[in-house]
Protein backbone atom coordinates (compact mmCIF):
# COMPACT_ATOMS: atom_id res chain seq x y z
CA UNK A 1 134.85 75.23 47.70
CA UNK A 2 134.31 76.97 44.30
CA UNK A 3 133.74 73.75 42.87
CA UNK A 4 131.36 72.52 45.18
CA UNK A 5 129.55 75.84 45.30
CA UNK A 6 129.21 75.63 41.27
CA UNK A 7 128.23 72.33 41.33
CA UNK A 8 125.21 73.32 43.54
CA UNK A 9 124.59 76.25 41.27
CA UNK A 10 124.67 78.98 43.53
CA UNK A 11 126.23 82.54 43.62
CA UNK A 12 128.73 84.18 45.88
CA UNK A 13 125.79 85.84 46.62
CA UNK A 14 123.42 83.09 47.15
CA UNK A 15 125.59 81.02 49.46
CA UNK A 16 126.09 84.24 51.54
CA UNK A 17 122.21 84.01 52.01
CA UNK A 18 121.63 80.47 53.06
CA UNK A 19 124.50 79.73 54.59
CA UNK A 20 124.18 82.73 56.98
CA UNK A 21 128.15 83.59 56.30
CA UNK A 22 129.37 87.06 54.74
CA UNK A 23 130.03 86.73 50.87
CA UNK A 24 133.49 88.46 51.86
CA UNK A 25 134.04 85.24 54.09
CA UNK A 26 133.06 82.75 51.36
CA UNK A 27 135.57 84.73 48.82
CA UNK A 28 138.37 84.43 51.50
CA UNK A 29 137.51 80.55 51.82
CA UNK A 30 137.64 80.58 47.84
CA UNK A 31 140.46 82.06 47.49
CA UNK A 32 142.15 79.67 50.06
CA UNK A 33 142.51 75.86 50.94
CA UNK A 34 139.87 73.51 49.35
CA UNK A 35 136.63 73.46 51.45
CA UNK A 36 133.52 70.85 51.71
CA UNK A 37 130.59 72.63 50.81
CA UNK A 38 128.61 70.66 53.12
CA UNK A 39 131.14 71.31 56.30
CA UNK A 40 130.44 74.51 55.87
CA UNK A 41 126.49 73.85 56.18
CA UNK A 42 127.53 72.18 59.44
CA UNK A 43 128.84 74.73 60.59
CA UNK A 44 125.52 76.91 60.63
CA UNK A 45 123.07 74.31 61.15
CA UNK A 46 121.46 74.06 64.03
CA UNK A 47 121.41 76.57 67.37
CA UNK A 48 120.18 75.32 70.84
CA UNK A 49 117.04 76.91 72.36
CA UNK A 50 116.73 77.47 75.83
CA UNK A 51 114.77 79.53 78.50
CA UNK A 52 115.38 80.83 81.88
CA UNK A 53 119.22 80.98 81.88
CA UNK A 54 119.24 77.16 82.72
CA UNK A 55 118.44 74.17 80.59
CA UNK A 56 114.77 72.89 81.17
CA UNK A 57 116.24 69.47 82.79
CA UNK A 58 119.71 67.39 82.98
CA UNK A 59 120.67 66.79 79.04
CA UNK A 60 116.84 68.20 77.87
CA UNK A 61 116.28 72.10 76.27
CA UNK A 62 113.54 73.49 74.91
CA UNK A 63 114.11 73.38 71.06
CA UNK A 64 116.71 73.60 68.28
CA UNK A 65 116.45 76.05 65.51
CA UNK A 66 117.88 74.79 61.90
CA UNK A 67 118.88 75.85 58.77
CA UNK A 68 119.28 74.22 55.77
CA UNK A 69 120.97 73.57 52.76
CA UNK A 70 118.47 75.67 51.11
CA UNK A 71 118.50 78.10 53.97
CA UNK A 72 115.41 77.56 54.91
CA UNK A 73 114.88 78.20 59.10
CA UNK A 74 112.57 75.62 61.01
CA UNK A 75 111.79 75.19 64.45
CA UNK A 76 111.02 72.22 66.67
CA UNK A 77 110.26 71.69 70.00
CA UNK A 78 112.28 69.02 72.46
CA UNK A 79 110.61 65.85 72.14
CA UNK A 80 111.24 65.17 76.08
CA UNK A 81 110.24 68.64 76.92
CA UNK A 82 106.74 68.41 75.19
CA UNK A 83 106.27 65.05 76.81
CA UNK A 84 107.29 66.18 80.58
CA UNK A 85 104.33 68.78 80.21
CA UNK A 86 105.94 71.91 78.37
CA UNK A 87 104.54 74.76 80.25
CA UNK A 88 105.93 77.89 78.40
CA UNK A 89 105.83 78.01 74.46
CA UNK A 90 108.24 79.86 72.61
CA UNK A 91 105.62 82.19 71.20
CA UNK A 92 101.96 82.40 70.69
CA UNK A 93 102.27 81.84 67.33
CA UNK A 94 104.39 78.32 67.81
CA UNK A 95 102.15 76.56 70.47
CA UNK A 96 103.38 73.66 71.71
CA UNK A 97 100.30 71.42 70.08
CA UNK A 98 102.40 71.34 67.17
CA UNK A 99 106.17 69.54 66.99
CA UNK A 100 108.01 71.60 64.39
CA UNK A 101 107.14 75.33 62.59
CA UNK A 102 108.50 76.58 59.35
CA UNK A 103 109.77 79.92 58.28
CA UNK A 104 106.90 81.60 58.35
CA UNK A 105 106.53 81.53 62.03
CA UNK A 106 109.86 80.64 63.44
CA UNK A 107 111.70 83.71 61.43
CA UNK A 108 109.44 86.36 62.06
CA UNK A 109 109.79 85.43 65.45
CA UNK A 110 113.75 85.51 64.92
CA UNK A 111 114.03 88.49 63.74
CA UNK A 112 111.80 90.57 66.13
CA UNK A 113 115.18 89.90 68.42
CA UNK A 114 117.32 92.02 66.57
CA UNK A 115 117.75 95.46 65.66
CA UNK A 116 115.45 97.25 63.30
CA UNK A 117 118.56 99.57 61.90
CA UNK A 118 119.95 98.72 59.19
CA UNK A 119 123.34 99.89 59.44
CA UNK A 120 124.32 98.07 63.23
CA UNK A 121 122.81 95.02 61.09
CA UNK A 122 125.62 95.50 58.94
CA UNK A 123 128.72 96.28 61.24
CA UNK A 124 127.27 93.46 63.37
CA UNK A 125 127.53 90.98 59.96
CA UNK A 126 130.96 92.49 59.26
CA UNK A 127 132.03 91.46 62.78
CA UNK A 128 130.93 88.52 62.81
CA UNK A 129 131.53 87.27 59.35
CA UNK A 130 128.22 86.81 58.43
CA UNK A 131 125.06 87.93 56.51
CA UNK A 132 122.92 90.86 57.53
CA UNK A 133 119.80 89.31 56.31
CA UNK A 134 120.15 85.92 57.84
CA UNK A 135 118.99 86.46 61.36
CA UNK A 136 119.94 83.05 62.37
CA UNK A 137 123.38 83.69 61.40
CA UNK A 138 123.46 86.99 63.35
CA UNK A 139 121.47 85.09 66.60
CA UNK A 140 124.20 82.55 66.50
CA UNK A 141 126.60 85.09 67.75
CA UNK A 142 124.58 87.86 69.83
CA UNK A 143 121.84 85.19 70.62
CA UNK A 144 122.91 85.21 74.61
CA UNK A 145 120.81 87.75 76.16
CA UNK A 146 117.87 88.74 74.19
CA UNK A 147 114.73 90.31 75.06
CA UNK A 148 112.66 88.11 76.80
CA UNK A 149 114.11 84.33 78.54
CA UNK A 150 115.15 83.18 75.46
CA UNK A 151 118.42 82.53 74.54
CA UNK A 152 120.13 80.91 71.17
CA UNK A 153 123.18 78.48 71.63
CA UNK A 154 125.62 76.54 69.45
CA UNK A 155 126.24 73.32 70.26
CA UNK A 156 130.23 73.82 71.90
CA UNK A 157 128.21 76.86 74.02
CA UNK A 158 126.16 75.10 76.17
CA UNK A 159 127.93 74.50 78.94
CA UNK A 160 129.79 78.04 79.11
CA UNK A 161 128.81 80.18 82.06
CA UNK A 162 128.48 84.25 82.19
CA UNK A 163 129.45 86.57 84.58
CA UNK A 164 130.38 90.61 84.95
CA UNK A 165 133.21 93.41 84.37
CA UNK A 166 132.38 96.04 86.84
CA UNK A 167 132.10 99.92 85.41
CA UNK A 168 132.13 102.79 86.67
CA UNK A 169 130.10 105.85 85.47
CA UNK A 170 133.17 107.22 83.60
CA UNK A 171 133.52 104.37 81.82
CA UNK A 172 129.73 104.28 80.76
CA UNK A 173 130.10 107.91 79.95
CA UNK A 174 132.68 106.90 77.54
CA UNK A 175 130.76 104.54 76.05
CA UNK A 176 127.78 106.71 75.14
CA UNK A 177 130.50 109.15 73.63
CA UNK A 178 131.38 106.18 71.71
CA UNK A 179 128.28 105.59 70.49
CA UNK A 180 128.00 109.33 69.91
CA UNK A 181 130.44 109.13 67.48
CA UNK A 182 129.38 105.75 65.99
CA UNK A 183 125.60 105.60 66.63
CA UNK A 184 125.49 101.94 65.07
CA UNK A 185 128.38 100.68 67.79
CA UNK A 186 126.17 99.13 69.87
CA UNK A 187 128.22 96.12 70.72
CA UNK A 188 131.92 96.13 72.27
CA UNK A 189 134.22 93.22 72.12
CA UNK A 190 132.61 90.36 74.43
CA UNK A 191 128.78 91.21 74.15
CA UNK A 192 126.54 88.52 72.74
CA UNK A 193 123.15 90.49 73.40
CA UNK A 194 120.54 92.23 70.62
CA UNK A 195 117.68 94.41 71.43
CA UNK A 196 115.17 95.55 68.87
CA UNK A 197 114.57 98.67 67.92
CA UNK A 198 115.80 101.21 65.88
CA UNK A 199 117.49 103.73 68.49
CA UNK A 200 120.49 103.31 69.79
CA UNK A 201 121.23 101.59 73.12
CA UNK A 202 123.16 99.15 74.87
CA UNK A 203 122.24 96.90 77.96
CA UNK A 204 124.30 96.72 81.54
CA UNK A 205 124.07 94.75 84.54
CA UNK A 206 123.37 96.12 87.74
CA UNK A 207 124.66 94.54 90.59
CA UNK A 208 122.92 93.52 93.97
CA UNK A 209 125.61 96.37 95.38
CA UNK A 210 123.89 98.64 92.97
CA UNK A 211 127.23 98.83 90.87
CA UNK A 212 126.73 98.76 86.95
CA UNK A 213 128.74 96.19 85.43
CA UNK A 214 129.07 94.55 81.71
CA UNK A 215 127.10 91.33 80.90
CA UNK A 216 129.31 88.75 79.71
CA UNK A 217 128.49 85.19 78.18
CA UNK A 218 125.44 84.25 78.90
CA UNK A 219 124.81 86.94 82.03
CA UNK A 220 121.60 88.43 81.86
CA UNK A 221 121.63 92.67 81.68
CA UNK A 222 119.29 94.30 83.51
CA UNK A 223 119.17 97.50 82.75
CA UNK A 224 118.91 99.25 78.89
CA UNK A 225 120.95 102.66 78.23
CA UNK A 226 119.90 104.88 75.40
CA UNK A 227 121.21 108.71 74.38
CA UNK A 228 117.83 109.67 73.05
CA UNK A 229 117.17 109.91 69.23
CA UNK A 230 120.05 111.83 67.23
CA UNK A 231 118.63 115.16 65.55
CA UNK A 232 115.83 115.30 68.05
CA UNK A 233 116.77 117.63 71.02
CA UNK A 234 116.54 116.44 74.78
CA UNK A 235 114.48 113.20 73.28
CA UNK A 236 115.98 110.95 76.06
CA UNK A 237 114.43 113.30 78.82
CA UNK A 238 111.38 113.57 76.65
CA UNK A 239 110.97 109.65 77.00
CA UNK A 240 111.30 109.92 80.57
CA UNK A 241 108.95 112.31 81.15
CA UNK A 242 106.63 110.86 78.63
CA UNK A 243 106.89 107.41 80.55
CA UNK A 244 106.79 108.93 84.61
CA UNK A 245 103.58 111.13 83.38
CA UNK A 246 101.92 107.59 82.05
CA UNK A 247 102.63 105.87 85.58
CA UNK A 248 101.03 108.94 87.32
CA UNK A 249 97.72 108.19 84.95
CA UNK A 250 98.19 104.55 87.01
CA UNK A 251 99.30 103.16 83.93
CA UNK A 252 101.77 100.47 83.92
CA UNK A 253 105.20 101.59 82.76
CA UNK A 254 108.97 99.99 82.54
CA UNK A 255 111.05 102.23 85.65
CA UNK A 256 113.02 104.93 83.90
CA UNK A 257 115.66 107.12 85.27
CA UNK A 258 117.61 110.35 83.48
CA UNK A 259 121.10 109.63 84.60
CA UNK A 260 124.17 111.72 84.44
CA UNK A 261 127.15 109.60 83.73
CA UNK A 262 129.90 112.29 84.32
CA UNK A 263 128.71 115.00 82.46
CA UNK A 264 127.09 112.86 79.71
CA UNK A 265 123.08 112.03 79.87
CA UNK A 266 121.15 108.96 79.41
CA UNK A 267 117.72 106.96 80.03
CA UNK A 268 118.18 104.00 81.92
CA UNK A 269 115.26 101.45 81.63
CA UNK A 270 115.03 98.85 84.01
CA UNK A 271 114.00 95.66 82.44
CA UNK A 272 110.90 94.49 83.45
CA UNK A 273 111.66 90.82 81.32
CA UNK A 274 114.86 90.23 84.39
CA UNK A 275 113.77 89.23 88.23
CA UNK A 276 115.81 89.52 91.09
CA UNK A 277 115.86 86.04 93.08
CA UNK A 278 116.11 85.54 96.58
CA UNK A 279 119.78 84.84 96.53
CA UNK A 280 120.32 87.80 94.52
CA UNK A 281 120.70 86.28 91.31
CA UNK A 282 119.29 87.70 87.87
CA UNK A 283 116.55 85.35 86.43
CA UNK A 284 114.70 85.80 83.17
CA UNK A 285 110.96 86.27 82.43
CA UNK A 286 110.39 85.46 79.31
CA UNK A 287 108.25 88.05 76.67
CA UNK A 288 107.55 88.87 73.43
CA UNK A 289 105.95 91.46 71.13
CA UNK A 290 102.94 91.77 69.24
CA UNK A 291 104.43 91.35 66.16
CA UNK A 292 106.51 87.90 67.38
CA UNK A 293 102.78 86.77 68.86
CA UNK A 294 101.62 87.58 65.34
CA UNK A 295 104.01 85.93 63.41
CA UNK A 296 104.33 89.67 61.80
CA UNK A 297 107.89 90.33 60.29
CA UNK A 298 109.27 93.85 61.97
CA UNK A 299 109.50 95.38 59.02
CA UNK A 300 105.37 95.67 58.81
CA UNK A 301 105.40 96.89 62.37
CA UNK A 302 103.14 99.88 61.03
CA UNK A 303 99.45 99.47 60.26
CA UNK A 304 100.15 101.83 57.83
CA UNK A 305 102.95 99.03 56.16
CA UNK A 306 100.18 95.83 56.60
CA UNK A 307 100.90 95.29 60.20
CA UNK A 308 99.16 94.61 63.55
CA UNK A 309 95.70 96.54 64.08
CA UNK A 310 94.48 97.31 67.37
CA UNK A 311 91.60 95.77 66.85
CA UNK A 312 94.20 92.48 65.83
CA UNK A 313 96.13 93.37 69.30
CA UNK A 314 92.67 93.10 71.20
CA UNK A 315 91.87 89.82 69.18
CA UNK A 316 94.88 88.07 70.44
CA UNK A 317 95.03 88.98 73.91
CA UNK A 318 91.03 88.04 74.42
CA UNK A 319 91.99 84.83 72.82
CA UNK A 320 95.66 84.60 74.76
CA UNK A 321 95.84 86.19 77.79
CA UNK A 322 94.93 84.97 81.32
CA UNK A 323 92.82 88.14 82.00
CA UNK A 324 91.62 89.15 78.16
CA UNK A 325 88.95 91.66 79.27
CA UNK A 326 91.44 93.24 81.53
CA UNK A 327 94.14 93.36 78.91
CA UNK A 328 92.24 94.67 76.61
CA UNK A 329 91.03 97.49 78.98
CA UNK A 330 94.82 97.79 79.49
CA UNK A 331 95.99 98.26 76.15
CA UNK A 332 93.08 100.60 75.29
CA UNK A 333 94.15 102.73 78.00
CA UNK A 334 97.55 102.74 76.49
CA UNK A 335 96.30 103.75 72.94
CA UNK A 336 94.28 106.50 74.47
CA UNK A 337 97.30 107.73 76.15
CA UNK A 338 99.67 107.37 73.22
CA UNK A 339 97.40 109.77 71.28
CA UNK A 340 97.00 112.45 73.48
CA UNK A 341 100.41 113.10 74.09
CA UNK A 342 101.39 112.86 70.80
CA UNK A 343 103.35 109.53 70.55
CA UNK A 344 103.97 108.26 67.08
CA UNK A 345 106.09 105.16 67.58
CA UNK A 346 103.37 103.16 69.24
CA UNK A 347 103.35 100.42 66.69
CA UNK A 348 103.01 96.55 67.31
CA UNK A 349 106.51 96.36 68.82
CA UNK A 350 105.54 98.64 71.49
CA UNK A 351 103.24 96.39 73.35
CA UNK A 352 104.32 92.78 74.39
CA UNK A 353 102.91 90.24 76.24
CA UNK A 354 104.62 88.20 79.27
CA UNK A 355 105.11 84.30 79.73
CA UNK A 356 104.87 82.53 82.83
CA UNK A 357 103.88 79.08 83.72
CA UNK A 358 99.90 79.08 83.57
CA UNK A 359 100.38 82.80 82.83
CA UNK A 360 100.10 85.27 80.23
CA UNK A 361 99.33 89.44 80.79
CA UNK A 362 100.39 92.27 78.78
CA UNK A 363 103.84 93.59 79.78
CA UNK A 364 104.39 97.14 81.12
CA UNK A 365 104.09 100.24 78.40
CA UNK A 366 107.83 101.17 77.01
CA UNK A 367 109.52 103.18 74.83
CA UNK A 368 106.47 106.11 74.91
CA UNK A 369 107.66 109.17 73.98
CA UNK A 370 105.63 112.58 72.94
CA UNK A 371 106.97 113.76 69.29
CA UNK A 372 104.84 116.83 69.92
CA UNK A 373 108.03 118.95 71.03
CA UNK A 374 109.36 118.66 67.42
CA UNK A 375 108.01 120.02 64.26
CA UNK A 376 106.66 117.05 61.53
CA UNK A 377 109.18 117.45 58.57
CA UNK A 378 109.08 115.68 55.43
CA UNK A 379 108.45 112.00 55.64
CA UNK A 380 108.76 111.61 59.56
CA UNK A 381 105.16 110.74 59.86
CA UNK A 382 105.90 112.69 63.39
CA UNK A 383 102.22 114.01 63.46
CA UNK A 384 100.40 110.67 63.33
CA UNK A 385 99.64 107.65 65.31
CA UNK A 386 101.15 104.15 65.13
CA UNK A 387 97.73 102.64 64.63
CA UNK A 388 94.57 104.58 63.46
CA UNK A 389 91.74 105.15 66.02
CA UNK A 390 88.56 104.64 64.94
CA UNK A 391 90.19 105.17 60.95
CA UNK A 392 92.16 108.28 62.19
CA UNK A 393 95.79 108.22 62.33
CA UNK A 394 96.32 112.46 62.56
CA UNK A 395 96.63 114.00 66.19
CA UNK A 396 94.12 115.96 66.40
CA UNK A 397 91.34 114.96 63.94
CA UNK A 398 89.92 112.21 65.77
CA UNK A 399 86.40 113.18 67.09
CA UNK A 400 83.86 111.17 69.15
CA UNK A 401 82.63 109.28 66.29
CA UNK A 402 85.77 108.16 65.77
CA UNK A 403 86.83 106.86 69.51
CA UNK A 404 83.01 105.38 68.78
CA UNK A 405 84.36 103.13 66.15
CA UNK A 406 87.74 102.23 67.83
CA UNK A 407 85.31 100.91 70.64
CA UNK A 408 83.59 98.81 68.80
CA UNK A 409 86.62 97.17 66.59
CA UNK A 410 87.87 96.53 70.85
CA UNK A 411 84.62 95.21 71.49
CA UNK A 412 84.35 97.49 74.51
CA UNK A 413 81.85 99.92 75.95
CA UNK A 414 81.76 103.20 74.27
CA UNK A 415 81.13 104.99 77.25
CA UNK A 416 83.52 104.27 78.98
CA UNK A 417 86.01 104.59 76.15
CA UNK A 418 84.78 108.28 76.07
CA UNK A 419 85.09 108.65 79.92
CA UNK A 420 88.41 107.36 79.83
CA UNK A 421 89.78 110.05 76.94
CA UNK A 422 88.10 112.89 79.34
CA UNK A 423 89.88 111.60 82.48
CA UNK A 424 93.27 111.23 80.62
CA UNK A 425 93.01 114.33 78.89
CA UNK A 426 92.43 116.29 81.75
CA UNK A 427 95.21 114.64 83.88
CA UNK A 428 97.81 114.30 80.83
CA UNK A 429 98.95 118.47 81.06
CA UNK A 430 99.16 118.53 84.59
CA UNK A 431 100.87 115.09 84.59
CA UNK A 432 104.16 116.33 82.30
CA UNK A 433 104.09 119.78 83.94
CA UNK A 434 105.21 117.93 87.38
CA UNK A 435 107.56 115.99 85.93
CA UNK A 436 109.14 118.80 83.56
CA UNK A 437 109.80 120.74 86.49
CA UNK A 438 111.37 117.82 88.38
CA UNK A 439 113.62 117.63 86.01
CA UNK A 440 114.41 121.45 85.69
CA UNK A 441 113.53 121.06 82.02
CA UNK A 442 112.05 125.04 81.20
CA UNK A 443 113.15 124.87 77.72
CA UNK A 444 111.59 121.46 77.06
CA UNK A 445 108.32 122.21 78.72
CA UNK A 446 108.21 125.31 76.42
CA UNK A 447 107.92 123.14 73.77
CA UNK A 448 106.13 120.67 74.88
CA UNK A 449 103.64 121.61 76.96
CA UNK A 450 101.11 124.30 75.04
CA UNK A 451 101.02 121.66 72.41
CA UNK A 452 100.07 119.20 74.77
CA UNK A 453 97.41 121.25 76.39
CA UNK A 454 95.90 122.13 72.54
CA UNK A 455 95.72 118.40 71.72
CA UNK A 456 93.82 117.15 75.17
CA UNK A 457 91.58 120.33 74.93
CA UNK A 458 90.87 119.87 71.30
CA UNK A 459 90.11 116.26 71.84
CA UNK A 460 87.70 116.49 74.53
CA UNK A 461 86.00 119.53 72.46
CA UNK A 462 86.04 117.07 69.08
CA UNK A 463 84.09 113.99 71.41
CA UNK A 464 80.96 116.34 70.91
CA UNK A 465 81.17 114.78 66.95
């Protein structure tokens, strides 16, 4: 393999890249039994795309990613699936008009699947064998149950089932100590699902008995489990209170629970992308973020890095969704909301849209969470919003003129932008005070609350400008 690999002028390093395999792999080939260059290209090339947890018809799928000899990713859509009246694209940035996308849509896309941390990237590539930058190499082995409907499938895959390992709150205990110690462990041996994100998490099942159980194969999860943010005290209940306060506003949140497993805390998320069928089955709705819709890699999930605006957000789901104005009322709401409270992490991977035949709405808010509990240190960027409003990105400095502007860029009424900040500010306080004592969290709400009640006061007070 040396030979072949110097005869097509590439590195170690190179080959790693494009072929989607670890360098250490491609040294342990070298160092071994003579190897065709373009066998091992086979290997990699080409991963079965398919939605709902079934094929779309007998011997017919949805599309086939590729890669390469040069490494370069492409997607194209099933010939027979376009023709027998395709109903759900992959994304809004690959519509179904078109047979075949490049990189520059198909990867973006790709990699808003997987985890935005770096190092479960890595012990995810070491496990596998593989390269941490090539994200088809990484969906080719955790490309089962993703967010979404969407899942990714070798060839010798497609007809292997899924199915569940029952668990018992000890042993998910355990596993959050696990990932305690190891906070980039997401995976154990026999899951083939990736979440994005940076925090740490892993998915379960929940049974129609209401027993939590391990996804296997090609099983959807339903549920997502995360400890909270390391370094940031009682975050997990934070993000639950943060997300039950928006759903008393009437906004439309992801269920959350704070759930002691044996001794050991956690937020539970119910998936809002899984269905429960009539016969009790798990069936998948598919989804995407902003950032997929945009063809916008993760890493510029920030406006503040070149990503998504709001005013880019409103845009698309005018121009997307089966209700724009009502969206975009929607998602205005949700901005509002993620100011006042504090929320910095409400970026373009924060808000998704939802796929259904003839259908497309804005998904449920998740992953809210106040930062206001925790002092701004150093480069956190803590003490400023995901997206500007109005040019603003600092809690507390945005005044009416401001909310003005953000109205406009939304093409909205300014009006009733204004009334909407009053209303929300004056329920917010109120709001996480009831759900802070449900909880029995004093030493949170003293925290979290007289910040809370500056910011929505202060607000209100600044709309005068």
């Amino acid at each position: 393999m040396r030979g072949a690999r110097k005869g097509a002028r590439l590195t170690q390093a190179e080959l790693a890249a494009r072929s989607g395999l670890s360098r250490a792999t491609i040294i342990k080939i070298e160092s071994g039994a003579r190897f065709d260059i373009s066998s091992l290209f086979a290997l990699m090339r080409a991963l079965d795309v398919r939605l709902y947890g079934e094929r779309l018809g007998v011997g017919e799928r949805l599309g086939v990613v590729e890669q390469d000899m040069r490494g370069r990713v492409s997607f194209t859509y099933d010939a027979d699936a376009m023709s027998g009246g395709l109903r759900v694209p992959l994304s809004i940035a690959m519509p179904s008009g078109t047979l075949t996308y490049a990189p520059s849509a198909i990867v973006p896309f790709l990699e808003g699947l997987l985890p935005d941390n770096e190092d479960v990237r890595d012990a995810w590539a070491r496990c596998f064998e593989v390269s941490s930058r090539n994200a088809f190499a990484l969906l080719a082995n955790v490309g089962r149950d993703c967010a979404g409907a969407v899942e990714f499938l070798r060839e010798e895959e497609l007809d292997l089932g899924g199915g569940t390992t029952p668990l018992s709150d000890a042993d998910v205990a355990e596993r959050l100590r696990e990932l305690a110690r190891d906070p980039a462990g997401w995976l154990v041996s026999g899951d083939r699902w990736s979440l994005a994100g940076a925090q740490s998490k892993f998915t379960l099942a929940r049974r129609s008995d209401g027993q939590w159980a391990g996804a296997l194969g090609s099983e959807p999860s339903t549920h997502i489990v995360k400890p909270g943010i390391s370094g940031y005290r009682d975050q997990a209940l934070n993000e639950h209170v943060s997300m039950r306060s928006a759903g008393a506003l009437g906004l439309r949140v992801a269920k959350t629970e704070y759930v002691d497993f044996n001794g050991v805390h956690a937020l539970v998320v119910t998936r809002f992308d899984r269905r429960r069928a009539r016969d009790h089955s798990v069936v998948r709705v598919h989804q995407e973020d902003m950032c997929q819709a945009l063809a916008v890699y993760p890493r510029r999930k920030y406006e503040a890095c070149g990503g998504p605006t709001a005013a880019a957000i409103a845009r698309l789901l005018r121009d997307n969704s089966t209700d724009g104005e009502g969206d975009v009322w929607e998602f205005t709401r949700a901005l509002v909301y993620n100011y006042l409270i504090g929320a910095p992490d409400a970026h373009a991977k924060n808000y998704s849209v939802m796929h259904a035949p003839g259908l497309t709405r804005i998904t449920p808010l998740y992953d809210v969470a106040s930062a206001l509990a925790y002092d701004a240190t150093g480069e956190s960027e803590t003490d400023q919003a995901a997206m500007s409003i109005g040019g603003r990105r600092q809690f507390g400095t945005v005044h009416g003129r401001h909310w003005d502007r953000l109205a406009r860029q939304l093409k909205i009424d300014p009006g009733r932008l204004r009334d909407e900040v009053r209303r929300q500010a004056g329920a917010i306080p109120p709001a996480f005070a009831d759900e802070l004592d449900l909880e029995n969290a004093s030493e949170l709400r003293d925290r979290l609350l007289p910040k809370l009640d500056h910011l929505c006061a202060a607000t209100v007070t600044q709309l005068r400008d």
